[in-house]
PDB file of N, CA and C in Angstrom:
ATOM      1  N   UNK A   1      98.071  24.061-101.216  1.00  0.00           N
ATOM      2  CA  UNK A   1      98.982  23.088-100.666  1.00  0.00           C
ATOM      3  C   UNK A   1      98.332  22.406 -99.468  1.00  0.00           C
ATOM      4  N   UNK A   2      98.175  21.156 -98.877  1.00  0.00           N
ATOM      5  CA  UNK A   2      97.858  20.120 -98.458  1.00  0.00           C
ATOM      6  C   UNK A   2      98.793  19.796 -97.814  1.00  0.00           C
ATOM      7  N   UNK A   3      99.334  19.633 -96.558  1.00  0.00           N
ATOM      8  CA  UNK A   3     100.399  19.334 -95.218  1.00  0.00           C
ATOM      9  C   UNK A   3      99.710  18.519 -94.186  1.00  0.00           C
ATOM     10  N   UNK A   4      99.291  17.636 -94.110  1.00  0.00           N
ATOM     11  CA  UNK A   4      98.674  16.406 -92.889  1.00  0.00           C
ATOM     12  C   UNK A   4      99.831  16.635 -91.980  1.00  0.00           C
ATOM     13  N   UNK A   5     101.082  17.024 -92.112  1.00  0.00           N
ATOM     14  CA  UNK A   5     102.446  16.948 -90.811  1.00  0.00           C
ATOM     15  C   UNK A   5     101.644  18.102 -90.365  1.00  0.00           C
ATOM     16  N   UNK A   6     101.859  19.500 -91.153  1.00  0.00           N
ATOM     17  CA  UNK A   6     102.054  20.757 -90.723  1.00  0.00           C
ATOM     18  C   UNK A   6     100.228  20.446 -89.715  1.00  0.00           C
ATOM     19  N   UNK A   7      99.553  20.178 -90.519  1.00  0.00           N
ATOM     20  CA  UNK A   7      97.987  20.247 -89.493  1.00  0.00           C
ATOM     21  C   UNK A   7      98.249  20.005 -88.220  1.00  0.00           C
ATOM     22  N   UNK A   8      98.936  18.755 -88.077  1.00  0.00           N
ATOM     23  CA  UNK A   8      99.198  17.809 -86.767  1.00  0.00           C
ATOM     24  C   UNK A   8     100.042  18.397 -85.934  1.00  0.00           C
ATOM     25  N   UNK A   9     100.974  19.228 -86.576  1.00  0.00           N
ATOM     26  CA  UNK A   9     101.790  20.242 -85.536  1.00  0.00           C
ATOM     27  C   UNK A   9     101.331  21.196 -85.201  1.00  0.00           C
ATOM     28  N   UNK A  10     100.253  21.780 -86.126  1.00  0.00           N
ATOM     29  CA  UNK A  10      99.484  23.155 -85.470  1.00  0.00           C
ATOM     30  C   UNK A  10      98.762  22.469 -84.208  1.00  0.00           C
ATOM     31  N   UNK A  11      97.613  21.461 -84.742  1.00  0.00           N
ATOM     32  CA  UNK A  11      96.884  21.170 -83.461  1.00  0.00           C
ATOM     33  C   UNK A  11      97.464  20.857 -82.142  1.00  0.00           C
ATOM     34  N   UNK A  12      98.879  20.457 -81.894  1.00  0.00           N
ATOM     35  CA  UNK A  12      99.052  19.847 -81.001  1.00  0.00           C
ATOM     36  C   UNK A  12      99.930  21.618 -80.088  1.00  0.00           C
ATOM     37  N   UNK A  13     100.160  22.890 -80.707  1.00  0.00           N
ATOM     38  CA  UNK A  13     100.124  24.005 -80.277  1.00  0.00           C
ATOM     39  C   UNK A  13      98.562  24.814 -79.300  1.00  0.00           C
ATOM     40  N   UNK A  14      99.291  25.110 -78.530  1.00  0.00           N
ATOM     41  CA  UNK A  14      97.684  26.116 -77.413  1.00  0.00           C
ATOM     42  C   UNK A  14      97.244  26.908 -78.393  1.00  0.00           C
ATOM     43  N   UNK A  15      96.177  27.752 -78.087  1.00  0.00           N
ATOM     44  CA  UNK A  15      95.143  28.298 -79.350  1.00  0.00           C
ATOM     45  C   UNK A  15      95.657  29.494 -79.008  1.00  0.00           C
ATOM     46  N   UNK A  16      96.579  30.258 -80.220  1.00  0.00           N
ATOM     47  CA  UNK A  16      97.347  31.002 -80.644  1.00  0.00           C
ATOM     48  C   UNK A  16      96.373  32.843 -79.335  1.00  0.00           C
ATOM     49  N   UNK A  17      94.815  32.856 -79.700  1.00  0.00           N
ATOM     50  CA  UNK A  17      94.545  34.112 -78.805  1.00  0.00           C
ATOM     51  C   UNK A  17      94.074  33.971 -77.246  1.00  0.00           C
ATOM     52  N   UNK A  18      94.169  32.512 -76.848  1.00  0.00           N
ATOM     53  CA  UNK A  18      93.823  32.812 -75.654  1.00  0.00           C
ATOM     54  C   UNK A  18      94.645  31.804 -74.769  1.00  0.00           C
ATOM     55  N   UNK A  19      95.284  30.832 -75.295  1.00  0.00           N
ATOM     56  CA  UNK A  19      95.923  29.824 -74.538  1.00  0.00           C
ATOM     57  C   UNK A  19      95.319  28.474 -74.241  1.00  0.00           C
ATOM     58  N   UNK A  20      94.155  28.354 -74.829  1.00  0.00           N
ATOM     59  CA  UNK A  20      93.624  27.021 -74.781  1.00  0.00           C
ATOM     60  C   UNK A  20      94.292  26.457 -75.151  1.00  0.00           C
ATOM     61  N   UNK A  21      94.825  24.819 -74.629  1.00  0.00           N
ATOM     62  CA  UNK A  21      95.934  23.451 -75.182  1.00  0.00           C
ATOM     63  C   UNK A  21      94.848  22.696 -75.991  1.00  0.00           C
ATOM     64  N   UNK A  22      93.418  22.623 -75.982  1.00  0.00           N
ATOM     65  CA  UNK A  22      92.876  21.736 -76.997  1.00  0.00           C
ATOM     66  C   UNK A  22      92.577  23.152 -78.090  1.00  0.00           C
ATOM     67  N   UNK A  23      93.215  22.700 -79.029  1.00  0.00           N
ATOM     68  CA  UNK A  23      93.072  23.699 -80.530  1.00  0.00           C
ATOM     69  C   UNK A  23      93.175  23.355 -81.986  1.00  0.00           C
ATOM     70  N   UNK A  24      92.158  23.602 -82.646  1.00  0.00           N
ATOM     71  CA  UNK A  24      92.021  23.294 -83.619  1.00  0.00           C
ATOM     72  C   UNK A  24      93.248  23.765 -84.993  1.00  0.00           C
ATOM     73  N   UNK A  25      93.205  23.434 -86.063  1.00  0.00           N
ATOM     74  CA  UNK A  25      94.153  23.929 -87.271  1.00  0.00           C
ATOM     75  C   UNK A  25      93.090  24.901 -88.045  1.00  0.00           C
ATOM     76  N   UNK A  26      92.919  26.482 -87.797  1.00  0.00           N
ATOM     77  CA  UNK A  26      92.017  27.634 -88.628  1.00  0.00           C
ATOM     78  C   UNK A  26      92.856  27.983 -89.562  1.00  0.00           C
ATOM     79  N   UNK A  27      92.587  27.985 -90.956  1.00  0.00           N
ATOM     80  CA  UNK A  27      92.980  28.289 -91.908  1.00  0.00           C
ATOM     81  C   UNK A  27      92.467  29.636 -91.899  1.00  0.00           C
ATOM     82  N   UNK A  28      93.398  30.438 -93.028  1.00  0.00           N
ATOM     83  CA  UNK A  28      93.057  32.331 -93.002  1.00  0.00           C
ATOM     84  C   UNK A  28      91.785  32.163 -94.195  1.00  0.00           C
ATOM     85  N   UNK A  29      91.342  33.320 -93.592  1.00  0.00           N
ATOM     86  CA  UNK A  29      90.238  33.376 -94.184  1.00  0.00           C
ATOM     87  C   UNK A  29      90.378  34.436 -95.414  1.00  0.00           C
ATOM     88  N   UNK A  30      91.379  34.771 -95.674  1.00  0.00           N
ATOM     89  CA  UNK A  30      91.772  35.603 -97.237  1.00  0.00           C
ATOM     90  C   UNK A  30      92.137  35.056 -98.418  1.00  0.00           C
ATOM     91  N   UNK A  31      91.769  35.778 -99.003  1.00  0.00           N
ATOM     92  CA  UNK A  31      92.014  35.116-100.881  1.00  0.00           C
ATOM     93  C   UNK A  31      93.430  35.460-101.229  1.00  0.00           C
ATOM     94  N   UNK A  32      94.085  36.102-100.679  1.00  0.00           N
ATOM     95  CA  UNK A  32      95.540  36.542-101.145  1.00  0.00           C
ATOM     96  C   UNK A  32      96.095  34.635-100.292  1.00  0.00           C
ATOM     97  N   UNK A  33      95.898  34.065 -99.567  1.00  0.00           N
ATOM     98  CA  UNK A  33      96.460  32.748 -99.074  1.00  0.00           C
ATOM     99  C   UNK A  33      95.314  31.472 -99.958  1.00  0.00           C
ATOM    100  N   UNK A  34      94.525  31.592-100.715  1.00  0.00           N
ATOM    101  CA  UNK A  34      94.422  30.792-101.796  1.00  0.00           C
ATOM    102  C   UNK A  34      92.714  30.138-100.770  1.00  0.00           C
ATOM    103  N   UNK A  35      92.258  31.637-100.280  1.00  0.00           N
ATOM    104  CA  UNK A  35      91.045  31.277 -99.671  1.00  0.00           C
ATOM    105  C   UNK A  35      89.284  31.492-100.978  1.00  0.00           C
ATOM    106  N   UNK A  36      88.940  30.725-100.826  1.00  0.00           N
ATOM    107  CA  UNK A  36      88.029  30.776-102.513  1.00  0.00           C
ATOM    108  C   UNK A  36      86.255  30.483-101.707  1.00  0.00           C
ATOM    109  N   UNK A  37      85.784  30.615-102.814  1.00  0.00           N
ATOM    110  CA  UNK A  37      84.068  29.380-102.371  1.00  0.00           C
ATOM    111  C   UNK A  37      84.486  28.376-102.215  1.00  0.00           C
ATOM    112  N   UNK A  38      84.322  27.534-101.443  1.00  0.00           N
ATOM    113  CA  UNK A  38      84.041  26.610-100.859  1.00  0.00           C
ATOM    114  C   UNK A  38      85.988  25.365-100.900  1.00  0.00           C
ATOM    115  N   UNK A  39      86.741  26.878-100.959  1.00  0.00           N
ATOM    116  CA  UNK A  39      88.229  26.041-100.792  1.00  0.00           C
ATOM    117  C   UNK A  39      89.056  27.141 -99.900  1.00  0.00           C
ATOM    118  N   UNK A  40      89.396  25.652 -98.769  1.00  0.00           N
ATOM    119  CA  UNK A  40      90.245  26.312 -97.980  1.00  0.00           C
ATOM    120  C   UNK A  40      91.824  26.686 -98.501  1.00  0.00           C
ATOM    121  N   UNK A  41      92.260  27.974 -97.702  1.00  0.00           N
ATOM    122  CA  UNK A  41      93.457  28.778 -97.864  1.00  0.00           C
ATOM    123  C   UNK A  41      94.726  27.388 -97.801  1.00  0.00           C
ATOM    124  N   UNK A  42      95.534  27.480 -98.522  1.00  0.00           N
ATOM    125  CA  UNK A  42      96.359  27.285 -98.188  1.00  0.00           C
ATOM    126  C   UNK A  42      97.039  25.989 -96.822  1.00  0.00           C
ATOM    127  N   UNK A  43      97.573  25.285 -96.391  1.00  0.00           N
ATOM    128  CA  UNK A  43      97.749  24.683 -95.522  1.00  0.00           C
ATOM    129  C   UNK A  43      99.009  25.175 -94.711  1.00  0.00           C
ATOM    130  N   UNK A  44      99.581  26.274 -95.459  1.00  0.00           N
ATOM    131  CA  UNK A  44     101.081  27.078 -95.269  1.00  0.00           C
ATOM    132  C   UNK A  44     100.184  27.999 -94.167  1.00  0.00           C
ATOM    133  N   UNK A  45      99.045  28.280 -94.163  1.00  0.00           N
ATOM    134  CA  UNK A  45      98.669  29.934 -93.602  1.00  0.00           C
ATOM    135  C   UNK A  45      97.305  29.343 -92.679  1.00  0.00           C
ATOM    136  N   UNK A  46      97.943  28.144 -91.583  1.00  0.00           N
ATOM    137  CA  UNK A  46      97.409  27.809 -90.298  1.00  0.00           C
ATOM    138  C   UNK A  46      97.571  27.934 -88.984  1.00  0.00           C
ATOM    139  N   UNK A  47      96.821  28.382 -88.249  1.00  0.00           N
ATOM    140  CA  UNK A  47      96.947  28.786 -87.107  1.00  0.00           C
ATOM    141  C   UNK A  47      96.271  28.162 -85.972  1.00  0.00           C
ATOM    142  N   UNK A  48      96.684  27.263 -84.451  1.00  0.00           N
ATOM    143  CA  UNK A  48      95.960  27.259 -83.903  1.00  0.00           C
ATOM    144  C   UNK A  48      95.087  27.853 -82.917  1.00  0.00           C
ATOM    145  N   UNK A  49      93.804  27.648 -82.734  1.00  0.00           N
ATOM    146  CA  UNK A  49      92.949  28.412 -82.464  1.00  0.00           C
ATOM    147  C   UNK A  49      91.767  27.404 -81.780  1.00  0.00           C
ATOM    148  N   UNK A  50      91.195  27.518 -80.505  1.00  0.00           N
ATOM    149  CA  UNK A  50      90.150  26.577 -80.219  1.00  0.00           C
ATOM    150  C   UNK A  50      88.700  27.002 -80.767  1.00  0.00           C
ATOM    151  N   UNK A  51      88.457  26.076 -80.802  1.00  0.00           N
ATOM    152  CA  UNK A  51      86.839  26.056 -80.776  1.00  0.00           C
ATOM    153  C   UNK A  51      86.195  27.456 -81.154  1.00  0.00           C
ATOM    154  N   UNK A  52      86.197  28.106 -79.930  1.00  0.00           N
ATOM    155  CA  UNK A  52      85.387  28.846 -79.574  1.00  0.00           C
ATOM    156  C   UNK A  52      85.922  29.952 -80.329  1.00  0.00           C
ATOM    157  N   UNK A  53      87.091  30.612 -80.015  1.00  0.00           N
ATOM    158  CA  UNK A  53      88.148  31.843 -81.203  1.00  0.00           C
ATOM    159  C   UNK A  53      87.804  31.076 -82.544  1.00  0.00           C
ATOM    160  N   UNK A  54      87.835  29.957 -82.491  1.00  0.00           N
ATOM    161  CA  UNK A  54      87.889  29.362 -84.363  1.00  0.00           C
ATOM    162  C   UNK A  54      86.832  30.177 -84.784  1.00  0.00           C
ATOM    163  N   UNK A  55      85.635  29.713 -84.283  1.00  0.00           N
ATOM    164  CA  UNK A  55      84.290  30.194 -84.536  1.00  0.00           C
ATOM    165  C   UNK A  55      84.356  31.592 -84.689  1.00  0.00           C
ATOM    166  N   UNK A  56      84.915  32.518 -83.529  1.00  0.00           N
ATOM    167  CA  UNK A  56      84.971  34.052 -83.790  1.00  0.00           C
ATOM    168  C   UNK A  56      85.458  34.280 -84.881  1.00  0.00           C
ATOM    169  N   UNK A  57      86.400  33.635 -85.024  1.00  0.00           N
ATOM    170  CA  UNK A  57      87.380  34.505 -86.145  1.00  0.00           C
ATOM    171  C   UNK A  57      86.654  33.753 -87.389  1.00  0.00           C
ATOM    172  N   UNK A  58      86.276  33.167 -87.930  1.00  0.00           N
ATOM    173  CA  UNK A  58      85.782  32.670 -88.906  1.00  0.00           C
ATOM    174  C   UNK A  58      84.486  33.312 -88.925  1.00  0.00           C
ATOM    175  N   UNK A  59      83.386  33.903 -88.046  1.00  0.00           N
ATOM    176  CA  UNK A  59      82.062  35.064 -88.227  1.00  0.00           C
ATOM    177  C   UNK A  59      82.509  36.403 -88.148  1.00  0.00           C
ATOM    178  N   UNK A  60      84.186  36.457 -88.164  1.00  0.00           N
ATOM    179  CA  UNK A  60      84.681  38.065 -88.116  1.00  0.00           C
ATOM    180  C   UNK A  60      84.338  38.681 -87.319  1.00  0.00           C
ATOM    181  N   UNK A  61      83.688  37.974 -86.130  1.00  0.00           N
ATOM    182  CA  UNK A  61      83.319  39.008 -84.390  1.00  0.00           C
ATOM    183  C   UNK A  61      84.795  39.143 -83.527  1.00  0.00           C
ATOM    184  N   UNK A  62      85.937  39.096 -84.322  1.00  0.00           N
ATOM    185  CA  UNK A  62      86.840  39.591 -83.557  1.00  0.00           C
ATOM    186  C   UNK A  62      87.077  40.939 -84.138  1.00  0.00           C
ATOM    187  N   UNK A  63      86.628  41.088 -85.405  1.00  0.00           N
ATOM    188  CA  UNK A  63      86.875  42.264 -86.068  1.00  0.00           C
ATOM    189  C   UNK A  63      86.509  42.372 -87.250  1.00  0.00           C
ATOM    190  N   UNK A  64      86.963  43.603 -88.405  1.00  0.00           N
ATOM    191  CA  UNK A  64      86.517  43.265 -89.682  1.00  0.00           C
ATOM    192  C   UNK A  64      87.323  42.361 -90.555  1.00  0.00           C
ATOM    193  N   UNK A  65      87.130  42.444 -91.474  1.00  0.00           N
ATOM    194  CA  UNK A  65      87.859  41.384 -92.758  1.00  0.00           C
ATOM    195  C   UNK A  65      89.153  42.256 -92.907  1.00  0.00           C
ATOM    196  N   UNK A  66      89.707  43.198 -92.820  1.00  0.00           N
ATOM    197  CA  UNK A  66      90.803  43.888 -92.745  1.00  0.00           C
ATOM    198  C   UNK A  66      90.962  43.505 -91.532  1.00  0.00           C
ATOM    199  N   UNK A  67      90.936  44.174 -90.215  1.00  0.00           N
ATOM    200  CA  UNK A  67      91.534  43.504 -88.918  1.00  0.00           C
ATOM    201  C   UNK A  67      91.300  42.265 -88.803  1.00  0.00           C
ATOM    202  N   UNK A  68      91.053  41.012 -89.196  1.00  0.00           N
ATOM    203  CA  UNK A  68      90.804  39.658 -89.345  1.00  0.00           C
ATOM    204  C   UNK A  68      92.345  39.498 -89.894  1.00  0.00           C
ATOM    205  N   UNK A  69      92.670  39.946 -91.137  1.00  0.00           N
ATOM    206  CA  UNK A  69      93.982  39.606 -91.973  1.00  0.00           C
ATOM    207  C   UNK A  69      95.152  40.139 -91.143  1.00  0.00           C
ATOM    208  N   UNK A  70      94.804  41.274 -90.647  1.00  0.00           N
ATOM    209  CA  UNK A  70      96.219  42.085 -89.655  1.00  0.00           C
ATOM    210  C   UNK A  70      96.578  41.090 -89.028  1.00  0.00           C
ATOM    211  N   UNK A  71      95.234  40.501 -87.616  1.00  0.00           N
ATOM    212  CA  UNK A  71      95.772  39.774 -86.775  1.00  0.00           C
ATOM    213  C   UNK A  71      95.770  38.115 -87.171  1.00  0.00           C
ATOM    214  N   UNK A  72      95.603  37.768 -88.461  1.00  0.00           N
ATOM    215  CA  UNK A  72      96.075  36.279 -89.157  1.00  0.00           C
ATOM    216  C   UNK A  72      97.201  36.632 -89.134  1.00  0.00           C
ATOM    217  N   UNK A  73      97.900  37.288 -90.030  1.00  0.00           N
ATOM    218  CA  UNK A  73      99.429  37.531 -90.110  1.00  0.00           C
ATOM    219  C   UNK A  73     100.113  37.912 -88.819  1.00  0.00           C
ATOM    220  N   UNK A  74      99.543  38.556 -87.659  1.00  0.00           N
ATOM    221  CA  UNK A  74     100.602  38.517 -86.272  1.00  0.00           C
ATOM    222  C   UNK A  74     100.455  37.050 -85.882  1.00  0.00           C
ATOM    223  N   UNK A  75      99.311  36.582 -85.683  1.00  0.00           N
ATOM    224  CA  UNK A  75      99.470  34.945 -85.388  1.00  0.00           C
ATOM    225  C   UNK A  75     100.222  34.254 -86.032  1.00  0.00           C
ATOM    226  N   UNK A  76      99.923  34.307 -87.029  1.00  0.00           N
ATOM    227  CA  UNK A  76     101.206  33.391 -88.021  1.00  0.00           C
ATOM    228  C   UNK A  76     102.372  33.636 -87.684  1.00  0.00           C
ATOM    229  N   UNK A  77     103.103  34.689 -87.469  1.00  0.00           N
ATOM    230  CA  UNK A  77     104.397  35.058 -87.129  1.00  0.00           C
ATOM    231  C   UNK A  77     104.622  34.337 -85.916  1.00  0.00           C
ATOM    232  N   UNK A  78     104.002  34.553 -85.030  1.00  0.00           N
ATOM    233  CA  UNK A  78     104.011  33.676 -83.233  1.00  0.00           C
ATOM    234  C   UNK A  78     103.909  32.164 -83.559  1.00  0.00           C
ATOM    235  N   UNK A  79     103.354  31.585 -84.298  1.00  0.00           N
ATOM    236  CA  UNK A  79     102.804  30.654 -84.932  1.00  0.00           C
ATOM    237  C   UNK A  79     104.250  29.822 -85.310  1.00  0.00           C
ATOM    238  N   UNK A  80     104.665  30.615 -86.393  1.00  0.00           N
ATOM    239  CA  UNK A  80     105.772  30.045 -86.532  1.00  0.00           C
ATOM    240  C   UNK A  80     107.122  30.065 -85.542  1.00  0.00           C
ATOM    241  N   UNK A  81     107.386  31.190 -85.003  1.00  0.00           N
ATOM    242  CA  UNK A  81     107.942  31.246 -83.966  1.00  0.00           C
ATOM    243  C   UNK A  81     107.910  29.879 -82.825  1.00  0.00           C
ATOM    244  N   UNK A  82     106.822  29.590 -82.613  1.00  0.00           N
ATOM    245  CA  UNK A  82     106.874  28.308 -81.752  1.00  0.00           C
ATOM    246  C   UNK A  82     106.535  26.883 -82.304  1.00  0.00           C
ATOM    247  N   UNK A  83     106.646  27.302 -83.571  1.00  0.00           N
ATOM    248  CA  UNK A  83     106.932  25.946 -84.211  1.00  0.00           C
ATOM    249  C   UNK A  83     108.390  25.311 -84.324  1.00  0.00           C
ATOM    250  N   UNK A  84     108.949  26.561 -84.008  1.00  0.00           N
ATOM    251  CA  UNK A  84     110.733  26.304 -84.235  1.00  0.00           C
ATOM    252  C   UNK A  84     111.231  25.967 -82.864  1.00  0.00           C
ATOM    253  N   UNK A  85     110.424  26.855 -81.854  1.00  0.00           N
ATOM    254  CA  UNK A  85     110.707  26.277 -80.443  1.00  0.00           C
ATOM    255  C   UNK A  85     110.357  24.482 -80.464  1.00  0.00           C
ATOM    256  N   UNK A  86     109.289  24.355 -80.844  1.00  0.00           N
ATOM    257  CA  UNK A  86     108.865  22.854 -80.645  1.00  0.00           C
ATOM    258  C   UNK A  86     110.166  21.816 -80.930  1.00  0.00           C
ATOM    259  N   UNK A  87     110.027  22.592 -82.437  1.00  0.00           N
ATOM    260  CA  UNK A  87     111.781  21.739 -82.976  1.00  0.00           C
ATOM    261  C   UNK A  87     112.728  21.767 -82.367  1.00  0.00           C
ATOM    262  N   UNK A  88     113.263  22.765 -81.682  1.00  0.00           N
ATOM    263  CA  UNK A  88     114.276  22.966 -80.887  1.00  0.00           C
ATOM    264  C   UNK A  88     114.629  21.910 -79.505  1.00  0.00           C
ATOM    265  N   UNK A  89     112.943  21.822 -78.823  1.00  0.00           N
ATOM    266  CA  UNK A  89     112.691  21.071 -77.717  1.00  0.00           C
ATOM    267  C   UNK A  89     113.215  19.460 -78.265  1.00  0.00           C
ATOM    268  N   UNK A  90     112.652  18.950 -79.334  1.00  0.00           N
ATOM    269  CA  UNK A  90     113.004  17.479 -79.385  1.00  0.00           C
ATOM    270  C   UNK A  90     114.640  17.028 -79.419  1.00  0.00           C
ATOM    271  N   UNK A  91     115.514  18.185 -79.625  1.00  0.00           N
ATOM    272  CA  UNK A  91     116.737  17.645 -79.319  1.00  0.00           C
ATOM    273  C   UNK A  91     117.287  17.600 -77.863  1.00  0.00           C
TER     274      UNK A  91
END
């Protein structure tokens, strides 16, 4: 799935592990979210993340490919969590 909204709302979120406000849209890096050779996961299973964490977490120096997926899925949860705050704010 393909979301140009959902991208544009991740990026404009701080980078989900450290609080950076410039942050990129990191897609999960697992095959259970529709992660393949040379095709990205999903557009449902994005997280923002700057630069620099993007890079970690995408060479797995935050952890292994099992703790990589643990802490995709706690981000995602926070993730979404303040995506609903965002919504909340525009009224």
């Amino acid at each position: 799935m393909r979301n140009p909204k959902r991208l544009a709302e991740i990026r404009k979120l701080p980078c989900v592990r450290c609080g950076n406000p410039k942050s990129q849209a990191a897609h999960s890096n697992s095959a259970k979210h529709g992660k393949g050779r040379g095709i990205k996961a999903s557009d449902a299973f994005v997280i923002p993340l700057c630069a620099i964490c993007h890079a970690a977490f995408d060479r797995f120096e935050l952890g292994s490919r099992e703790q990589s997926e643990v802490m995709f899925e706690q981000w995602l949860v926070r993730v979404e969590r303040m995506l609903v705050m965002e919504d909340r704010e525009v009224f």
